[in-house]
C-alpha atoms as a PDB file:
ATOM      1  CA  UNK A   1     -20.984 103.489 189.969  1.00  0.00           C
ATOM      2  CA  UNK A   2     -24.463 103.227 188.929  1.00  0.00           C
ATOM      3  CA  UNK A   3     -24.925 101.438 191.929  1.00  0.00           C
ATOM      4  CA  UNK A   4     -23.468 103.825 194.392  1.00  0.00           C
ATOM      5  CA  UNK A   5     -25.864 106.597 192.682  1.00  0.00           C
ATOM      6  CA  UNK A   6     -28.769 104.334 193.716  1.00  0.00           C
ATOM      7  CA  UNK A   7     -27.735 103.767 197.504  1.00  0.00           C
ATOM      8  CA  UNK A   8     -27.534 108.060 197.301  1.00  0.00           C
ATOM      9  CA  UNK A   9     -30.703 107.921 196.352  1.00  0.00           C
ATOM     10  CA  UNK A  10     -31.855 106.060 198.978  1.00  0.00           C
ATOM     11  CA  UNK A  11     -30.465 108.423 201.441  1.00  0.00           C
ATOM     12  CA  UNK A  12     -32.092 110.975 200.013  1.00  0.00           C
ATOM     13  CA  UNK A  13     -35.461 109.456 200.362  1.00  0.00           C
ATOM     14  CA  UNK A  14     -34.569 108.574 204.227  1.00  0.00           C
ATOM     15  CA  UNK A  15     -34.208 112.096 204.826  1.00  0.00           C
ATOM     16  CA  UNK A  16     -37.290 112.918 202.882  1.00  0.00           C
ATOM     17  CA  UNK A  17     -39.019 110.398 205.423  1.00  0.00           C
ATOM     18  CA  UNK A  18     -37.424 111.653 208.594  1.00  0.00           C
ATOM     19  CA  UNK A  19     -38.224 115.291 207.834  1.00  0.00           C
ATOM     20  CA  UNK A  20     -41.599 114.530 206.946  1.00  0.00           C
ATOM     21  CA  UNK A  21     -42.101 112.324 210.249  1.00  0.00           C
ATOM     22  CA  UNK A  22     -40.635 115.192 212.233  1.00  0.00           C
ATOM     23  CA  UNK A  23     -43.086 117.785 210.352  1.00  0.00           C
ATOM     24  CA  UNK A  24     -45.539 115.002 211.716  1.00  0.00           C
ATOM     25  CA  UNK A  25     -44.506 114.532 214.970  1.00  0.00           C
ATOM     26  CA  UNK A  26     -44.584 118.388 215.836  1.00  0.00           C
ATOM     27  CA  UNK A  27     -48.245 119.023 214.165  1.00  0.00           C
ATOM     28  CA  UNK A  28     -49.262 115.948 216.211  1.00  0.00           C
ATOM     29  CA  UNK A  29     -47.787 117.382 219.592  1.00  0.00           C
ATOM     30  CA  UNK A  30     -49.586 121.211 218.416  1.00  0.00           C
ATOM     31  CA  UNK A  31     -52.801 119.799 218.065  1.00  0.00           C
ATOM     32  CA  UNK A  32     -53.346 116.369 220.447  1.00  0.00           C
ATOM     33  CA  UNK A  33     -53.692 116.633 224.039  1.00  0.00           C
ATOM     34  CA  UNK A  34     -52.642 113.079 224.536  1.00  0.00           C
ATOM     35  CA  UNK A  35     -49.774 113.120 222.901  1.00  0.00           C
ATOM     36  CA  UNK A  36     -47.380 110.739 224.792  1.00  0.00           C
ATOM     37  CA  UNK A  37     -50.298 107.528 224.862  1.00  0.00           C
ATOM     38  CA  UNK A  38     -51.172 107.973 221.098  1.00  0.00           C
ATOM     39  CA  UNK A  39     -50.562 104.960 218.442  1.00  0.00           C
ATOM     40  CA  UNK A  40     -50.359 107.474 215.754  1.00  0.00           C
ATOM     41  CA  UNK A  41     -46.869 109.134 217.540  1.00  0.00           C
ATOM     42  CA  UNK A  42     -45.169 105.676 218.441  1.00  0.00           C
ATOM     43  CA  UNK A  43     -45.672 104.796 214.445  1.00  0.00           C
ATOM     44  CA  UNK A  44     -44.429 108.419 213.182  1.00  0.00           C
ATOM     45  CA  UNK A  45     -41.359 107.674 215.673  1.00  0.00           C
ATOM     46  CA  UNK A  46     -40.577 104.651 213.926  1.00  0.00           C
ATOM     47  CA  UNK A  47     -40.695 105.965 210.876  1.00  0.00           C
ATOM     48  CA  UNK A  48     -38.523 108.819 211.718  1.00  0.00           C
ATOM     49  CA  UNK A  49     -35.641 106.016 213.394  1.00  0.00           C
ATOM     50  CA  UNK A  50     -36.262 103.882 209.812  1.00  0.00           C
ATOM     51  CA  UNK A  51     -35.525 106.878 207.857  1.00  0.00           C
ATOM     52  CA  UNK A  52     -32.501 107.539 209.956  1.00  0.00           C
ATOM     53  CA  UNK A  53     -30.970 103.951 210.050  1.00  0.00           C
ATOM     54  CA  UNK A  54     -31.364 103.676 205.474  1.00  0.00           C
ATOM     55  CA  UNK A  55     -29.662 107.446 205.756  1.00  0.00           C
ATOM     56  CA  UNK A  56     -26.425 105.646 207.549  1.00  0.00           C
ATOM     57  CA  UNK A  57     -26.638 102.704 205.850  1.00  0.00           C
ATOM     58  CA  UNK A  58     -26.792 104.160 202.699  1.00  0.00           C
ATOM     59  CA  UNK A  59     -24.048 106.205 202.960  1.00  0.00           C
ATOM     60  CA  UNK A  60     -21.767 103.304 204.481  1.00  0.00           C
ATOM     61  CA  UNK A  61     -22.779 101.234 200.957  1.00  0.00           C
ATOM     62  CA  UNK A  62     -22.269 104.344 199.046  1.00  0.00           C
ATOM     63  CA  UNK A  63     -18.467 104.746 200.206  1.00  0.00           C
ATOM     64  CA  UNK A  64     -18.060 100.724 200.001  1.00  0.00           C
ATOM     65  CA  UNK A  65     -19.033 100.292 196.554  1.00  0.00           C
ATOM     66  CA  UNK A  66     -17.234 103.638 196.024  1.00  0.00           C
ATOM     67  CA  UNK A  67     -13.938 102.837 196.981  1.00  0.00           C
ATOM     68  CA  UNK A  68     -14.182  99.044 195.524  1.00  0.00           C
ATOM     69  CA  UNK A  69     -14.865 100.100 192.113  1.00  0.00           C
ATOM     70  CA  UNK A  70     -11.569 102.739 192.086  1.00  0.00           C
END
């Protein structure tokens, strides 16, 4: 179980990441005129789809190792 708590965990800190990307993303589209041909965006993107894809993976392992260890 103790390792179920820790794939929770890291769900939690994907959606930490992807709401702190998005915070990111929207101050970055406020204040930059180029906005669409800036580095900075494409790498604030990726984290946002990284924090996504460990949210869904974590949960999958979370229910896996939940359900083997009952």
């Amino acid at each position: 179980m103790t390792l179920a708590i820790f794939f929770i965990n890291l769900a939690q800190i994907g959606m930490i990441s992807t709401a702190l990307s998005l915070v990111a993303l929207h101050l970055l589209k406020v204040n930059l005129w180029n906005y669409d041909d800036n580095e900075v965006v494409k790498i604030f993107e990726i984290v946002r789809v990284m924090g996504l894809f460990l949210i869904i993976l974590s949960i999958i392992l979370f229910f896996t190792i939940a359900f083997i260890s009952t």
